[in-house]
N, C-alpha and C. Protein backbone atom coordinates (compact mmCIF):
# COMPACT_ATOMS: atom_id res chain seq x y z
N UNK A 1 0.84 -1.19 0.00
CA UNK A 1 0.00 0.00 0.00
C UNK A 1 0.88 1.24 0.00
N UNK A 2 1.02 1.94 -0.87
CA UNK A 2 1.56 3.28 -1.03
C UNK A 2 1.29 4.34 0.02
N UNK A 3 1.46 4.97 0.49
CA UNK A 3 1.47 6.40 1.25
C UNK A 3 1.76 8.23 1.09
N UNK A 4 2.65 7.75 -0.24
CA UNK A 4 2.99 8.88 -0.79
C UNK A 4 3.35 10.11 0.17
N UNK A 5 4.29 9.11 1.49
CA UNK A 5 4.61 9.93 2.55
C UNK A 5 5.89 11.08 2.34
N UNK A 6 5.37 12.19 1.48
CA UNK A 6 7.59 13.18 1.45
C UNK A 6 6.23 14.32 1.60
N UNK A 7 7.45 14.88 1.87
CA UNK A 7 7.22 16.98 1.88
C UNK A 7 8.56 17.31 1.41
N UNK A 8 7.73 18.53 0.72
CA UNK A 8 8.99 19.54 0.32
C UNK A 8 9.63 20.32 1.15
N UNK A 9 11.21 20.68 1.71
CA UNK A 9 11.42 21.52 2.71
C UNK A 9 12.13 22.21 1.67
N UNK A 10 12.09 23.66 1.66
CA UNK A 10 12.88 24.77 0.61
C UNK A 10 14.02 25.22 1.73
N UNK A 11 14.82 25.22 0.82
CA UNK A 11 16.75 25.55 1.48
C UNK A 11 17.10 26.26 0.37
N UNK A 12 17.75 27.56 1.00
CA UNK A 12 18.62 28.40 0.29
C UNK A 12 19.76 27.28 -0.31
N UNK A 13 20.54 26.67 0.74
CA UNK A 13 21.76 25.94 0.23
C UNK A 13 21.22 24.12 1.01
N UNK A 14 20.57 23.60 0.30
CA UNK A 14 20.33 22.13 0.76
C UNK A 14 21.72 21.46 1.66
N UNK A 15 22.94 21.79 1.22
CA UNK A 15 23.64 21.00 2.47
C UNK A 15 23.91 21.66 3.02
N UNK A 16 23.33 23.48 3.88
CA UNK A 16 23.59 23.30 4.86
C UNK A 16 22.56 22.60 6.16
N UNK A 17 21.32 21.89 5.96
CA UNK A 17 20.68 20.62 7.15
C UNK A 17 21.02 19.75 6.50
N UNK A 18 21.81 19.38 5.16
CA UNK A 18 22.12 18.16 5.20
C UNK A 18 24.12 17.62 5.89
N UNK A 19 24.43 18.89 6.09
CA UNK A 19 25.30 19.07 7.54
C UNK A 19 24.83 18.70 8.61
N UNK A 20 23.88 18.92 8.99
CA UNK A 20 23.67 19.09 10.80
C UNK A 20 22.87 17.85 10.75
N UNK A 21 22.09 17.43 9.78
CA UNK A 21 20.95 15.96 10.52
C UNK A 21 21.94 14.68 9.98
N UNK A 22 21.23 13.82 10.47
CA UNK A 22 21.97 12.25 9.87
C UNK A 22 20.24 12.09 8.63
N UNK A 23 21.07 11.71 7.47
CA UNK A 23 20.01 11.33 6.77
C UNK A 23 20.82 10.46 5.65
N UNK A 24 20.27 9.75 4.92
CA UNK A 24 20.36 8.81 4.04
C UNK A 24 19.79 9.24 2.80
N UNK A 25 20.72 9.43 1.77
CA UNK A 25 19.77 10.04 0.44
C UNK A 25 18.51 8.45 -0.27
N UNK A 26 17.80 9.02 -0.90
CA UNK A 26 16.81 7.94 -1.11
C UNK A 26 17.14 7.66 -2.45
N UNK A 27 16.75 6.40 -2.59
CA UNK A 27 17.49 6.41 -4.49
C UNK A 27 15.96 6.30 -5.20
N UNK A 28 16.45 6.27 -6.44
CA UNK A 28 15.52 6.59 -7.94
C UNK A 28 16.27 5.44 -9.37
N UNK A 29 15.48 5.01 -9.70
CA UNK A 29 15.90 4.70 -10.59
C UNK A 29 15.62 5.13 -12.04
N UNK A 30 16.05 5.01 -12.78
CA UNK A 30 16.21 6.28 -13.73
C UNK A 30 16.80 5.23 -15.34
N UNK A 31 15.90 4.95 -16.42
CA UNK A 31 16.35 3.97 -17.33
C UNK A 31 17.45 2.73 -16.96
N UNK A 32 16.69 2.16 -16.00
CA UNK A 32 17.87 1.18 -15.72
C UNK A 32 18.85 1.12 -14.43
N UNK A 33 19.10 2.27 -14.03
CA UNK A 33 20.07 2.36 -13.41
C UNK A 33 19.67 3.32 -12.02
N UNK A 34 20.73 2.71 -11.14
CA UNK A 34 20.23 2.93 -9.57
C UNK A 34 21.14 4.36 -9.62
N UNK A 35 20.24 5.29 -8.91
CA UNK A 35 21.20 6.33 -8.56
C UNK A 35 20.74 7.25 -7.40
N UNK A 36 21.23 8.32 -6.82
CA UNK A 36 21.00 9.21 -5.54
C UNK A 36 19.69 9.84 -6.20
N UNK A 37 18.60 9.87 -5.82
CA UNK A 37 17.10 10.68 -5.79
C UNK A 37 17.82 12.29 -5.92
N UNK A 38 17.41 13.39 -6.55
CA UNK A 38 18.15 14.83 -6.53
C UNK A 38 18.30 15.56 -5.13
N UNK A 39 16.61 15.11 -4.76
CA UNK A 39 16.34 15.88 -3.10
C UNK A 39 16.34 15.41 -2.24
N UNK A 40 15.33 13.95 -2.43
CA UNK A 40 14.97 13.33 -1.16
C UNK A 40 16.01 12.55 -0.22
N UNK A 41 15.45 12.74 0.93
CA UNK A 41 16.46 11.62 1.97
C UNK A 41 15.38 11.21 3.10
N UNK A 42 16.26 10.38 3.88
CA UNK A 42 15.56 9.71 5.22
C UNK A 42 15.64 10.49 6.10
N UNK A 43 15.34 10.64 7.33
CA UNK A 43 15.82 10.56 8.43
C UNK A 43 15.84 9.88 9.20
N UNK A 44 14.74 8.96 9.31
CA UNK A 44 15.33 7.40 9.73
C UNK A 44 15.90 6.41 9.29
N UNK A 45 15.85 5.59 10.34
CA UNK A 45 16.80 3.96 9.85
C UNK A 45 16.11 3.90 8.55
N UNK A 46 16.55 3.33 7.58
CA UNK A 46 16.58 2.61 6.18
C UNK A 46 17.58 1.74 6.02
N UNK A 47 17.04 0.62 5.15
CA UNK A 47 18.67 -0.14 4.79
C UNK A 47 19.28 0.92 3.65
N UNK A 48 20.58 0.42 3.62
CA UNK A 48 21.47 1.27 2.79
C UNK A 48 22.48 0.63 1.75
N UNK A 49 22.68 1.09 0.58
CA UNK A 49 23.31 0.20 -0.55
C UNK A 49 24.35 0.79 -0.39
N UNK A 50 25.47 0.41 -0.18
CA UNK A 50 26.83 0.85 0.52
C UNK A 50 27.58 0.96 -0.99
N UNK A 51 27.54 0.57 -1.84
CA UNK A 51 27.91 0.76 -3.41
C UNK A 51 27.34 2.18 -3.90
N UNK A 52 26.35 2.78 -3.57
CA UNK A 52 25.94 3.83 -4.09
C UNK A 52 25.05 4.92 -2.85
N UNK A 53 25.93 4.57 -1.60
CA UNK A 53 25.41 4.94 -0.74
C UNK A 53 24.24 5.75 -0.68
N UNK A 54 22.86 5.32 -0.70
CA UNK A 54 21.73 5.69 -1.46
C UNK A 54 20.85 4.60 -0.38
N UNK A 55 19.67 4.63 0.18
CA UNK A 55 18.48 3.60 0.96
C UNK A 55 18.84 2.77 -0.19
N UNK A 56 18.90 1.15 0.02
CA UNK A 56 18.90 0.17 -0.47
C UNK A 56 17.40 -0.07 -1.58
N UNK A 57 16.29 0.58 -1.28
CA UNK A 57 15.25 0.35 -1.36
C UNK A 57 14.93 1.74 -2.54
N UNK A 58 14.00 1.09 -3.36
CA UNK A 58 13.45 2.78 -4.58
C UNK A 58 12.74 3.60 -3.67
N UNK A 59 12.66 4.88 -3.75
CA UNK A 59 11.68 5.97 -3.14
C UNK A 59 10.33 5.21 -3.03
N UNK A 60 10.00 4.39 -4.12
CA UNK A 60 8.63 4.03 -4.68
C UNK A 60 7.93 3.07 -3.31
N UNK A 61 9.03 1.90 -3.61
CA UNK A 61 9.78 0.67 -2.69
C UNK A 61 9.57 1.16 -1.25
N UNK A 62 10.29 2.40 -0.76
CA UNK A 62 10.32 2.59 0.77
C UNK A 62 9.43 2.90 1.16
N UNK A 63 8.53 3.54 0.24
CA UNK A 63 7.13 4.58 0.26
C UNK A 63 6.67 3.47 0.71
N UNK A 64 6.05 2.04 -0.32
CA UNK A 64 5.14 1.44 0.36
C UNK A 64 5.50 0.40 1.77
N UNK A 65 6.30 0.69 2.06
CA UNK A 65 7.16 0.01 3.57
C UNK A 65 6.64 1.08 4.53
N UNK A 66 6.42 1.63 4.43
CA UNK A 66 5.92 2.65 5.20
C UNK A 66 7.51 4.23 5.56
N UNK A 67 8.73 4.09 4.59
CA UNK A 67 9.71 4.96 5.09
C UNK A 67 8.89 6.46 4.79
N UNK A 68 9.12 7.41 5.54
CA UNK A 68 9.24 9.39 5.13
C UNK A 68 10.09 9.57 4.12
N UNK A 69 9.94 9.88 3.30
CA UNK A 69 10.93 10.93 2.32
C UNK A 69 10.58 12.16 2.48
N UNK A 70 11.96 12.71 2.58
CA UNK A 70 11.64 14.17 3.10
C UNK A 70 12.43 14.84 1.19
N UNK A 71 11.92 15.60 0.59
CA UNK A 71 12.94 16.51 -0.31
C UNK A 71 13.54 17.93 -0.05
N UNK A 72 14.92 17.77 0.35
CA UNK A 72 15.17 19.03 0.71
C UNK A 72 15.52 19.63 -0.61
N UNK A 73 14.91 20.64 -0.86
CA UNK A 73 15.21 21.61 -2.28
C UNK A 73 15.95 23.08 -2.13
N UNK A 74 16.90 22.76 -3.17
CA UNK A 74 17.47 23.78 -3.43
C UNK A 74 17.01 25.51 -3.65
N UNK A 75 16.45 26.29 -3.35
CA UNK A 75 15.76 27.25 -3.58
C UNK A 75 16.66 28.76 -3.53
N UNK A 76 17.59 29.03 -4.74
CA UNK A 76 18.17 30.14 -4.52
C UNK A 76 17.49 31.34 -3.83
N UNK A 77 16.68 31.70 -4.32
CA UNK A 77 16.05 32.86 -3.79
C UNK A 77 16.47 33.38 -2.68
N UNK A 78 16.19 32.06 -2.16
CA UNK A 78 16.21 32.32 -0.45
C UNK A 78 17.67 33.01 0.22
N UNK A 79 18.69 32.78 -1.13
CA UNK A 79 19.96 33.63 -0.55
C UNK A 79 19.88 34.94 -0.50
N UNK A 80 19.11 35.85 -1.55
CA UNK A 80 18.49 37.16 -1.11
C UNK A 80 17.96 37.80 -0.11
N UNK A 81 17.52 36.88 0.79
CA UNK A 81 16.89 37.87 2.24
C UNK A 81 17.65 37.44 2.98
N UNK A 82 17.75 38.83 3.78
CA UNK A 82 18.70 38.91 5.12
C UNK A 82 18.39 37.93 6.22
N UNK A 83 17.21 37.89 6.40
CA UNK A 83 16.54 37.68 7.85
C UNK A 83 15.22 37.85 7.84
N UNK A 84 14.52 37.09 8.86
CA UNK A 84 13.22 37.58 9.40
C UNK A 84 12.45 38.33 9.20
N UNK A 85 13.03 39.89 9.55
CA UNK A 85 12.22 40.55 8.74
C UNK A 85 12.25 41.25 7.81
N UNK A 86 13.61 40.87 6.43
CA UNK A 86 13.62 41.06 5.56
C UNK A 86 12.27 40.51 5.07
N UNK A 87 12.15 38.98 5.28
CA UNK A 87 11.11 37.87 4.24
C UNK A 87 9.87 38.47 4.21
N UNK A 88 9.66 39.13 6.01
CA UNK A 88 8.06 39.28 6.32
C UNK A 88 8.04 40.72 5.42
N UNK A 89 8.72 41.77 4.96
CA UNK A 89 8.55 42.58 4.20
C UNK A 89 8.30 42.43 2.79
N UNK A 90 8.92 41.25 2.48
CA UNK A 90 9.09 41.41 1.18
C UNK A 90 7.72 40.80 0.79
N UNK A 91 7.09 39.57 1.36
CA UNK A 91 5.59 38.90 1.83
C UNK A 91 4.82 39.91 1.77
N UNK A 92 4.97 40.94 2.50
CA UNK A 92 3.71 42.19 2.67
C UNK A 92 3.97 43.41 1.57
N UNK A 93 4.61 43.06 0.81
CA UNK A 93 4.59 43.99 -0.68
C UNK A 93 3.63 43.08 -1.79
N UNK A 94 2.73 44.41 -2.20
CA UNK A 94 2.57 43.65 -3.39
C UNK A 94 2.85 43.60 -4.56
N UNK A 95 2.93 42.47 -4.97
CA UNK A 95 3.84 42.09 -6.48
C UNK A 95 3.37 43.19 -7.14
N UNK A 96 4.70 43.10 -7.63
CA UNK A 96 4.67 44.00 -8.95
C UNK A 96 3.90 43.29 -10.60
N UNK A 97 2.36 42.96 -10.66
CA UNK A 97 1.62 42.17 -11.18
C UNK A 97 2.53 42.57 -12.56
N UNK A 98 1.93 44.26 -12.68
CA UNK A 98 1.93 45.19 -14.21
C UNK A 98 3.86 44.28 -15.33
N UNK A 99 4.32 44.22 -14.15
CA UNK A 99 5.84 43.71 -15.12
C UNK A 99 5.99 41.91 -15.52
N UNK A 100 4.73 41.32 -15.34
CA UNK A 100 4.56 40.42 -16.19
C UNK A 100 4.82 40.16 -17.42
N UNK A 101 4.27 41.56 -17.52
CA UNK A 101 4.24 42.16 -19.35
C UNK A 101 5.53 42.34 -20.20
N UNK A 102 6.57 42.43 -19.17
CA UNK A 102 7.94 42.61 -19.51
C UNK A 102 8.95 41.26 -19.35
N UNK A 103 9.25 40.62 -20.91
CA UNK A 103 10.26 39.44 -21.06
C UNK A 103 11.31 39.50 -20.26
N UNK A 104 11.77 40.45 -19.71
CA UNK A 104 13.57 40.41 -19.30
C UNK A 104 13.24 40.29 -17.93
N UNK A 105 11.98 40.67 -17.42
CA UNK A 105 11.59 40.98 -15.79
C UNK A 105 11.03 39.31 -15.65
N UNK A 106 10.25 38.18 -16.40
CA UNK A 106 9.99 37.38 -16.26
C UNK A 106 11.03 36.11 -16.36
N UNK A 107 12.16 36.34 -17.29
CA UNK A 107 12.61 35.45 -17.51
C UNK A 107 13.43 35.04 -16.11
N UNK A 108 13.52 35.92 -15.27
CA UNK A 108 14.45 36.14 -13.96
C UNK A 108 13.50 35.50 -12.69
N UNK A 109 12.18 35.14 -12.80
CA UNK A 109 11.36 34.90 -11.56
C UNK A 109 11.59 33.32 -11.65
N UNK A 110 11.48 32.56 -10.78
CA UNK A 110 11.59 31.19 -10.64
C UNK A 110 10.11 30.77 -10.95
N UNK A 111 10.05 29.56 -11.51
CA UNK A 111 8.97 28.51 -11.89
C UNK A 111 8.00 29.55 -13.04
N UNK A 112 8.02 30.56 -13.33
CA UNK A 112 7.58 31.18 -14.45
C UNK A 112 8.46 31.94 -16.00
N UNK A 113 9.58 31.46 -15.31
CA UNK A 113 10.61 32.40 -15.85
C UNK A 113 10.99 31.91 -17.75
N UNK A 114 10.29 30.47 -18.22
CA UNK A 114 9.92 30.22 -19.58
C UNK A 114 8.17 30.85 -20.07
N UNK A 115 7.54 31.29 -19.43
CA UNK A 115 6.33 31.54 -20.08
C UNK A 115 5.71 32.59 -20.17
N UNK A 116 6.55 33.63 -20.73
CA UNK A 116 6.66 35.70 -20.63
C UNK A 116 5.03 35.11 -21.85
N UNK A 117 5.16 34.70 -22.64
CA UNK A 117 4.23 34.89 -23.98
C UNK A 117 3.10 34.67 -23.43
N UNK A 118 2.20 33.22 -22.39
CA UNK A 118 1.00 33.31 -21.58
C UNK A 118 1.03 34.54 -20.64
N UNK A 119 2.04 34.49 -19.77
CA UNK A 119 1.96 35.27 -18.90
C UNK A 119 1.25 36.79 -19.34
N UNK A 120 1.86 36.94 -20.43
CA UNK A 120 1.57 38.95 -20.61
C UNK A 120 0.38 38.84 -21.50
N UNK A 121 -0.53 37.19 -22.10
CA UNK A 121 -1.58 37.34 -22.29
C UNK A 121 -2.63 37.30 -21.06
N UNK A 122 -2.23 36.38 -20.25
CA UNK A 122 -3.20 36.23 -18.95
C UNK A 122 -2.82 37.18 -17.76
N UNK A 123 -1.62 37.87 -17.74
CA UNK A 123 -1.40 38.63 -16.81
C UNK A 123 -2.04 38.48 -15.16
N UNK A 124 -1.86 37.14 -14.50
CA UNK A 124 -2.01 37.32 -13.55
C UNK A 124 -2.35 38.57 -12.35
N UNK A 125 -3.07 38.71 -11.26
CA UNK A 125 -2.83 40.16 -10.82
C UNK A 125 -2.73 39.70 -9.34
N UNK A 126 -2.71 38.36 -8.95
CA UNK A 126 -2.94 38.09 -7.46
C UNK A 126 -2.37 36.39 -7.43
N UNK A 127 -2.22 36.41 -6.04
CA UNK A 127 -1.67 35.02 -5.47
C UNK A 127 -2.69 33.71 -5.83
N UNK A 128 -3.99 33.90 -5.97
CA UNK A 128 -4.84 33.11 -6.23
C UNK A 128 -4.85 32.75 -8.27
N UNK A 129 -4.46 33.73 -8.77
CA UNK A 129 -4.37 33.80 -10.17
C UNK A 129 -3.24 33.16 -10.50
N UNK A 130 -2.22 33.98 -9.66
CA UNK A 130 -0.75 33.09 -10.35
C UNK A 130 -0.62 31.56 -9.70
N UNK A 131 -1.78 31.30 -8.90
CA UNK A 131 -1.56 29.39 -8.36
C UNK A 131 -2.42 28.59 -9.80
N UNK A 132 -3.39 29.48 -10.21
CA UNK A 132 -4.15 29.28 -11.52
C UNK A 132 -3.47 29.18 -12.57
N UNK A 133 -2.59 29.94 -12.96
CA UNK A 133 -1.47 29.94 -13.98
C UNK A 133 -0.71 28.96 -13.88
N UNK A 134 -0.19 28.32 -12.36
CA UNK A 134 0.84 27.60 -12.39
C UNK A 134 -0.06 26.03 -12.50
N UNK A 135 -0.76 25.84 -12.13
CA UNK A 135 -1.30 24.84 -11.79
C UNK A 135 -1.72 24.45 -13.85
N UNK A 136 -2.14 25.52 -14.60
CA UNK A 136 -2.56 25.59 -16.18
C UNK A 136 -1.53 25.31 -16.63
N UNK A 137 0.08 25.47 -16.12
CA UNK A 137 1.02 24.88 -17.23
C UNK A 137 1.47 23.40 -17.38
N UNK A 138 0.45 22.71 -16.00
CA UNK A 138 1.17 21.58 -15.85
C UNK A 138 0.01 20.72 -17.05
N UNK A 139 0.71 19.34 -17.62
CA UNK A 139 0.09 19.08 -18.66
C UNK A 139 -1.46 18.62 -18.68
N UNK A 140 -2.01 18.46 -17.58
CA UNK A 140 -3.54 18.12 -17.00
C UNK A 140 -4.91 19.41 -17.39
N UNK A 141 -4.00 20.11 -17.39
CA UNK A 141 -5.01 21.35 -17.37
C UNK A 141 -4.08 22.39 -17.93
N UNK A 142 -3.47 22.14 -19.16
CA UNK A 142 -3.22 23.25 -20.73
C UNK A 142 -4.15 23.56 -21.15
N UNK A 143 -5.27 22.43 -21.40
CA UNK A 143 -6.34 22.78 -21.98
C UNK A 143 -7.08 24.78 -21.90
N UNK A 144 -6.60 24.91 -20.51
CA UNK A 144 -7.35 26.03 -20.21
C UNK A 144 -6.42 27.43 -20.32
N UNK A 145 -5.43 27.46 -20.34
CA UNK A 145 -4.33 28.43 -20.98
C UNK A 145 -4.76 29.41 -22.12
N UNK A 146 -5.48 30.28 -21.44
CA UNK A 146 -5.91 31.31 -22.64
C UNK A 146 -7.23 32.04 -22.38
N UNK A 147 -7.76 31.08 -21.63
CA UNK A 147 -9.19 30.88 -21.25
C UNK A 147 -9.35 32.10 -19.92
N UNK A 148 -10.51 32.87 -19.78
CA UNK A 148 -10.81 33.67 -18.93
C UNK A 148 -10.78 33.27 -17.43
N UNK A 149 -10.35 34.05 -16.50
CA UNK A 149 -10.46 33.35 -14.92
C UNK A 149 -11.38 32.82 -14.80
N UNK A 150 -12.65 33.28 -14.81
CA UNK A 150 -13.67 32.38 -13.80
C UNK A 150 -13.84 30.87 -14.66
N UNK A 151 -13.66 30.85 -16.06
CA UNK A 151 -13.60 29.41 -16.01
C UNK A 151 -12.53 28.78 -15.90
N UNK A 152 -11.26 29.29 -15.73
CA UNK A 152 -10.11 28.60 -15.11
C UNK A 152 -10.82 28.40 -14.10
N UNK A 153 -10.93 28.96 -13.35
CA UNK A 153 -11.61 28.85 -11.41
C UNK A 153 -12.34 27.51 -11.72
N UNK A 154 -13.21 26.94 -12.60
CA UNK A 154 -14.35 26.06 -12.56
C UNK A 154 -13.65 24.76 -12.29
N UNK A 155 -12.56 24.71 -12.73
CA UNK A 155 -12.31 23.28 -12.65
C UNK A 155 -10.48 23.09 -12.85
N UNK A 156 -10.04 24.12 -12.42
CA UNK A 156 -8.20 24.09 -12.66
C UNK A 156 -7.88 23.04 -11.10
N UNK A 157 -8.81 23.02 -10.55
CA UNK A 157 -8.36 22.22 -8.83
C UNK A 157 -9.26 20.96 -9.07
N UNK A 158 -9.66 20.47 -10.04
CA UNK A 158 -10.49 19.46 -10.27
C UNK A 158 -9.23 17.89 -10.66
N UNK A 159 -9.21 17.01 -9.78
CA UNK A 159 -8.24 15.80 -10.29
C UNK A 159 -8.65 15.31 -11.45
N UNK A 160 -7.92 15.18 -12.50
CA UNK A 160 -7.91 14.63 -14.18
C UNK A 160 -8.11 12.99 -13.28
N UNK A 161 -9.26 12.79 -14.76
CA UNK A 161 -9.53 11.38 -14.23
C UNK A 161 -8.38 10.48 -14.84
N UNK A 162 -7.64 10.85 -16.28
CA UNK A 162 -7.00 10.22 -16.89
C UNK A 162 -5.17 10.36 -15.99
N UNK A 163 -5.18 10.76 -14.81
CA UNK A 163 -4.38 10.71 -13.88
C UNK A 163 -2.34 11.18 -14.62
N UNK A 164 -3.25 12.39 -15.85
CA UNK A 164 -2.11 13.00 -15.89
C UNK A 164 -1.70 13.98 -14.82
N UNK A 165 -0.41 14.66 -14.81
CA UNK A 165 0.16 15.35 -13.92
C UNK A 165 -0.60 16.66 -13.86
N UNK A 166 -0.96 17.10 -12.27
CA UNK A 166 -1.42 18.24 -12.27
C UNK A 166 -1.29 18.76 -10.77
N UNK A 167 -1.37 20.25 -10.09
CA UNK A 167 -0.91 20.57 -8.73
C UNK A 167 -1.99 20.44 -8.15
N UNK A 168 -2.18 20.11 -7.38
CA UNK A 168 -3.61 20.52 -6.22
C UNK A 168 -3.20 22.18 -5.38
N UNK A 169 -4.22 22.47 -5.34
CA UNK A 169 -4.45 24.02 -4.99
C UNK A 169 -3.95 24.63 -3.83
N UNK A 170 -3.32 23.63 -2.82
CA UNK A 170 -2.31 23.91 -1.82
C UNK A 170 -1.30 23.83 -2.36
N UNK A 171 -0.70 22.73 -3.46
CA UNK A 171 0.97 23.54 -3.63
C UNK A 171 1.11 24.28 -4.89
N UNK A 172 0.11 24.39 -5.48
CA UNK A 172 0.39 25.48 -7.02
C UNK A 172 -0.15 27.09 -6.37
N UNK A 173 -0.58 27.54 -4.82
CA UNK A 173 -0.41 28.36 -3.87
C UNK A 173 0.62 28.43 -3.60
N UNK A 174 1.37 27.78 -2.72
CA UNK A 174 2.49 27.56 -2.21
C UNK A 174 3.63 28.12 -3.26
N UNK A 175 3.39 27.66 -4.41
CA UNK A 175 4.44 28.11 -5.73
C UNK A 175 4.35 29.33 -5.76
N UNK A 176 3.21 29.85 -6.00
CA UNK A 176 2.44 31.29 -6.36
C UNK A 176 2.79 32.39 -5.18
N UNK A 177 3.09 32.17 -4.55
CA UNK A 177 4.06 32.73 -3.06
C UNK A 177 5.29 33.32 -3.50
N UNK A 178 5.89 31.89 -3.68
CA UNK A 178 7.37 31.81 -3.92
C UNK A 178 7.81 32.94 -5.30
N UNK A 179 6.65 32.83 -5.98
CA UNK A 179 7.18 33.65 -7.08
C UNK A 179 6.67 35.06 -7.08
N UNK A 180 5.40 35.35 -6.03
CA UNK A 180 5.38 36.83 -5.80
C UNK A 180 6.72 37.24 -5.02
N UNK A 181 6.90 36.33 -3.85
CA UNK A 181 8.19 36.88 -3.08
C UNK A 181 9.28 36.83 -4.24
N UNK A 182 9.72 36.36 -5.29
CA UNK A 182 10.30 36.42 -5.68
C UNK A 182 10.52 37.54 -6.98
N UNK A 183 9.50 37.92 -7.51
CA UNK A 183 9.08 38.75 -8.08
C UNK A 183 9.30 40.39 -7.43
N UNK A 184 9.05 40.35 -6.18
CA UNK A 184 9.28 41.60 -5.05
C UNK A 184 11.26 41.80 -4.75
N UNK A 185 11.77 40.25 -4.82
CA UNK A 185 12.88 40.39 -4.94
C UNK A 185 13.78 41.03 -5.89
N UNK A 186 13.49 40.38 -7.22
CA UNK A 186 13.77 41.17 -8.39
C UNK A 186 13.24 42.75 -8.55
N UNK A 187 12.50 42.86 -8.58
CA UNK A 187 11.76 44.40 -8.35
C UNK A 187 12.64 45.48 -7.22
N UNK A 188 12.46 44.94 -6.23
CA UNK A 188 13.80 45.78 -4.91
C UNK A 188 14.75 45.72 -4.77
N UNK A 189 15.56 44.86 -6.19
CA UNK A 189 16.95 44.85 -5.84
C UNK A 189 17.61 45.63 -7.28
């Protein structure tokens, strides 16, 4: 029985907690061949393949054993703010929506930074719009890329029955964050 037990943790520099905890990277296999997963690791006991020091076991494999995968991700951004209450400032600005419209200002934002040509047709203007946008590029729901908000709204958080890839509306939010704060970054610096 699967569990589909990981979370994403965002790190400016991923080894610096993969310094301080004991963890075990999780492996992936990948055409054939066994190799280190990019993000994920343990933090508990797992067996371990001492040849490719990697959990002995696939992400897939540990998942249904019941192991946590945790993915710690790389997230430059995060080297831009000072502190505390750099972040909470930059959070309480609002995006600069209007420079969507501008290729050189988009190509620089993370997770939007290929799609200046939708973007400056749909022009996002809010955190709820740009989770709409992000959630429309994934291949489940292209269909609607072009299409006016409220019927994006009708059904962009709706699970594809044909169980292609698509975000659920807590983490294509979660994205939509990351790229206003990030958007405020570029803009104030």
């Amino acid at each position: 029985m699967s569990h589909h037990a990981d979370i994403d943790l965002d790190f400016g520099d991923r080894i610096d907690i993969i310094d301080i905890i004991k963890c075990t990277p999780a492996q992936i296999e990948v055409k054939g061949e066994k190799r280190k997963h990019n993000s994920g690791v343990y933090i508990q006991a797992i067996p371990v393949d001492p040849i490719i020091d990697t959990a002995s076991l696939s992400y897939k494999d540990a998942d249904d054993r019941g192991y946590f995968k945790l993915d710690f991700l790389n997230v430059s951004i995060y080297k831009h703010i000072r502190d505390y209450e750099h972040y909470d400032e930059l959070l309480a600005l609002e995006p600069p929506w209007h420079r969507l419209a501008e290729k050189e200002f988009v190509e620089q934002i993370i997770h939007i930074g290929n799609y200046h040509d939708m973007l400056s047709e749909m022009l996002p203007d809010s955190i709820p719009r740009m989770g709409m946008f992000i959630s429309a590029i994934r291949p489940a729901k292209r269909y609607l890329l072009g299409k006016p908000w409220n019927i994006i709204a009708e059904s962009i958080w709706t699970k594809p029955k044909n169980n292609q890839y698509y975000f659920k509306q807590a983490h294509a939010i979660s994205y939509a964050m990351l790229v206003a704060l990030h958007m405020n970054i570029v803009h104030t610096t």
